[in-house]
Protein backbone atom coordinates (compact mmCIF):
# COMPACT_ATOMS: atom_id res chain seq x y z
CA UNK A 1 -22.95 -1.26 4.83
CA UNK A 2 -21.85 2.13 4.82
CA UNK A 3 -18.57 3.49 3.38
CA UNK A 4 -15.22 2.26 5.68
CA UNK A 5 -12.40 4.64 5.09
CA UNK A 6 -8.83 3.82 6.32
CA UNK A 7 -5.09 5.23 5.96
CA UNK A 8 -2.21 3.15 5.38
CA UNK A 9 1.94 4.21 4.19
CA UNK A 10 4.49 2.75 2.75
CA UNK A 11 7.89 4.93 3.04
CA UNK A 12 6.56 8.41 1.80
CA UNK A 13 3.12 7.18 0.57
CA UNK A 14 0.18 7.59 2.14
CA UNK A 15 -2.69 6.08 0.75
CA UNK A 16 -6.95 6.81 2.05
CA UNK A 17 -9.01 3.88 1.07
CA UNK A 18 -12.94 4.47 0.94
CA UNK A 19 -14.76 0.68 0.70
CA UNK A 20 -18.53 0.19 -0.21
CA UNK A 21 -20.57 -2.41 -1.37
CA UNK A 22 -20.20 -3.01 -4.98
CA UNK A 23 -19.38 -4.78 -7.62
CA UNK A 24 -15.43 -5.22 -7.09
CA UNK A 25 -13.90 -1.86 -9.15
CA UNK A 26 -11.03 -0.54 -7.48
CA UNK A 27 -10.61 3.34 -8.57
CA UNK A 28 -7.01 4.73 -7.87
CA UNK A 29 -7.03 8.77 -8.29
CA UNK A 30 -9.71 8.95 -10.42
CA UNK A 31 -8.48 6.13 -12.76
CA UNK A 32 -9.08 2.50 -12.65
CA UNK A 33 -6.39 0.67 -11.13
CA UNK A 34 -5.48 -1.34 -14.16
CA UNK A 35 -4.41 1.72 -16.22
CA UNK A 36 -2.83 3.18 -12.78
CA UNK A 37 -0.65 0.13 -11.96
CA UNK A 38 0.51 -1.56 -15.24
CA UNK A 39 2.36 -4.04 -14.55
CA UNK A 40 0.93 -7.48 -13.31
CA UNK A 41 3.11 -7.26 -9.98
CA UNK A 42 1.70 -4.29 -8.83
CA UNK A 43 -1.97 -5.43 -9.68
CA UNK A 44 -1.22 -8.33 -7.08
CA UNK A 45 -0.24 -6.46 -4.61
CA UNK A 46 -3.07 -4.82 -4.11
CA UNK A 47 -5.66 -7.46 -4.74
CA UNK A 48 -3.71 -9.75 -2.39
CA UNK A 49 -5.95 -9.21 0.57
CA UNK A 50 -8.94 -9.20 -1.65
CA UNK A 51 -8.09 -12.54 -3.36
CA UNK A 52 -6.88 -13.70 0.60
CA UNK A 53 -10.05 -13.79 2.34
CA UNK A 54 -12.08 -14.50 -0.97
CA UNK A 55 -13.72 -10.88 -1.12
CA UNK A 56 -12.75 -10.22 -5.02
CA UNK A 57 -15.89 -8.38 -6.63
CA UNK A 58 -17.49 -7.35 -3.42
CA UNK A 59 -16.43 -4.32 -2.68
CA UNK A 60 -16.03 -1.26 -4.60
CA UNK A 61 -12.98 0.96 -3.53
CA UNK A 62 -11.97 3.93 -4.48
CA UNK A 63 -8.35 5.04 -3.42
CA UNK A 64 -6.48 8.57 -2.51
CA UNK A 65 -2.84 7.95 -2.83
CA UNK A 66 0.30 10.62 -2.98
CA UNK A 67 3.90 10.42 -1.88
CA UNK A 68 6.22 7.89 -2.81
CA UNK A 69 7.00 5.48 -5.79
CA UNK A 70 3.75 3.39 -7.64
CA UNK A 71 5.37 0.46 -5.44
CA UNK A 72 5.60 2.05 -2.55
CA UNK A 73 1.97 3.23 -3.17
CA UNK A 74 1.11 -0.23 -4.08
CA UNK A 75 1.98 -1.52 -0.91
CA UNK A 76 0.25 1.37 1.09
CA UNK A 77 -3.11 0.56 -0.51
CA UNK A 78 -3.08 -3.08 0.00
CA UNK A 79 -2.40 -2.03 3.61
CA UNK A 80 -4.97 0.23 4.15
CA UNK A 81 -7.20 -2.33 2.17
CA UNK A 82 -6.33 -5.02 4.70
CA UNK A 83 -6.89 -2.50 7.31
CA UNK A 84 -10.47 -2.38 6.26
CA UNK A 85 -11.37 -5.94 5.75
CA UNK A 86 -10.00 -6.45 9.34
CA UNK A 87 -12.57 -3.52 10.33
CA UNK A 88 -15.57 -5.51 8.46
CA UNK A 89 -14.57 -8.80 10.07
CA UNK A 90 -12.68 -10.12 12.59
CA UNK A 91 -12.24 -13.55 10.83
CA UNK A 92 -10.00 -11.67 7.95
CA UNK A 93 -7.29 -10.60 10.70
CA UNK A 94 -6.55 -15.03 11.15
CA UNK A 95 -5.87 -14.67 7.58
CA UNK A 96 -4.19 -11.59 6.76
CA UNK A 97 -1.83 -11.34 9.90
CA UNK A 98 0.09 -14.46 9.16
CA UNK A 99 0.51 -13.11 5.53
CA UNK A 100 1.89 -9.93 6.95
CA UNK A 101 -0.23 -7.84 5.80
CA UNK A 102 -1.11 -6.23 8.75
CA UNK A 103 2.11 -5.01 9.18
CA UNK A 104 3.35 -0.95 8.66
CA UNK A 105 6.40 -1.64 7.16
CA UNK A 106 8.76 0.80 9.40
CA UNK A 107 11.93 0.90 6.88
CA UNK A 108 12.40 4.95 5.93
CA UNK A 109 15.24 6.03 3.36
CA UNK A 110 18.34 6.85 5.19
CA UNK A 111 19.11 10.82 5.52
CA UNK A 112 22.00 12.12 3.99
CA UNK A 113 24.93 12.98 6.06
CA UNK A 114 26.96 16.35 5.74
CA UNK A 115 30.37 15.96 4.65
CA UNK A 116 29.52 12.42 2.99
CA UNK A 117 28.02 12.16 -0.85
CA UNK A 118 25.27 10.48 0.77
CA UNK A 119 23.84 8.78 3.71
CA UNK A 120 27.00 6.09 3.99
CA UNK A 121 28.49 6.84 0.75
CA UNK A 122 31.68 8.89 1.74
CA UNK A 123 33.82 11.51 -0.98
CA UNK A 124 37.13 9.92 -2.34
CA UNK A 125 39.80 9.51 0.43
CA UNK A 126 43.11 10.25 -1.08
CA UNK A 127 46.34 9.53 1.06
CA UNK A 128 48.83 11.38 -0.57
């Protein structure tokens, strides 16, 4: 199999997924992706379409990401991820589509308004 690459975001990160056979290590940025995401949520997230369609220790991926908070990078890879498995096989879009995984999430923060503190937040309105 040669190497699949695919993009996917999450508000302002953007995250470049490279899959390959392998043994199952996911690099993030250079580092593995247990020092880069610490906490046990964050892990999850982006072994969820792995552990979905039963493809933990497969694949070997290494991962580009920028932009954004480690969630919102979190949630980028396991998109782009999910993009990929879809690419390998069709079967893994009956599983990963009702999971919503398939799914750019669309929600963007809010700009901030002139004349307001911030995007709905408005300065003190004093009367008299």
């Amino acid at each position: 199999m040669e190497t699949i690459h695919k993009i996917g975001r999450r508000k302002t990160a953007v995250a470049r997924v490279y899959m390959s056979d392998g043994s199952g290590k996911i690099t993030v940025n250079g580092k593995d992706m247990e020092t880069y995401f610490t906490t046990g949520t964050l892990q999850y997230k982006v072994n969820q379409p792995l552990t979905l369609t039963e493809n933990i220790g497969k694949f070997d991926i290494s991962v580009n990401v920028f932009g954004g908070g480690i969630t919102g990078q979190a949630e980028a890879i396991r998109l782009a991820i999910s993009r990929a498995l879809c690419e390998l096989d069709a079967e893994h879009r009956l599983v990963l589509k009702p999971e919503g995984l398939l799914t750019r999430d669309p929600r963007m923060v809010e700009r901030k308004k002139f004349g307001q503190k911030k995007a709905r937040k408005k300065f003190q309105f004093s009367k008299r």
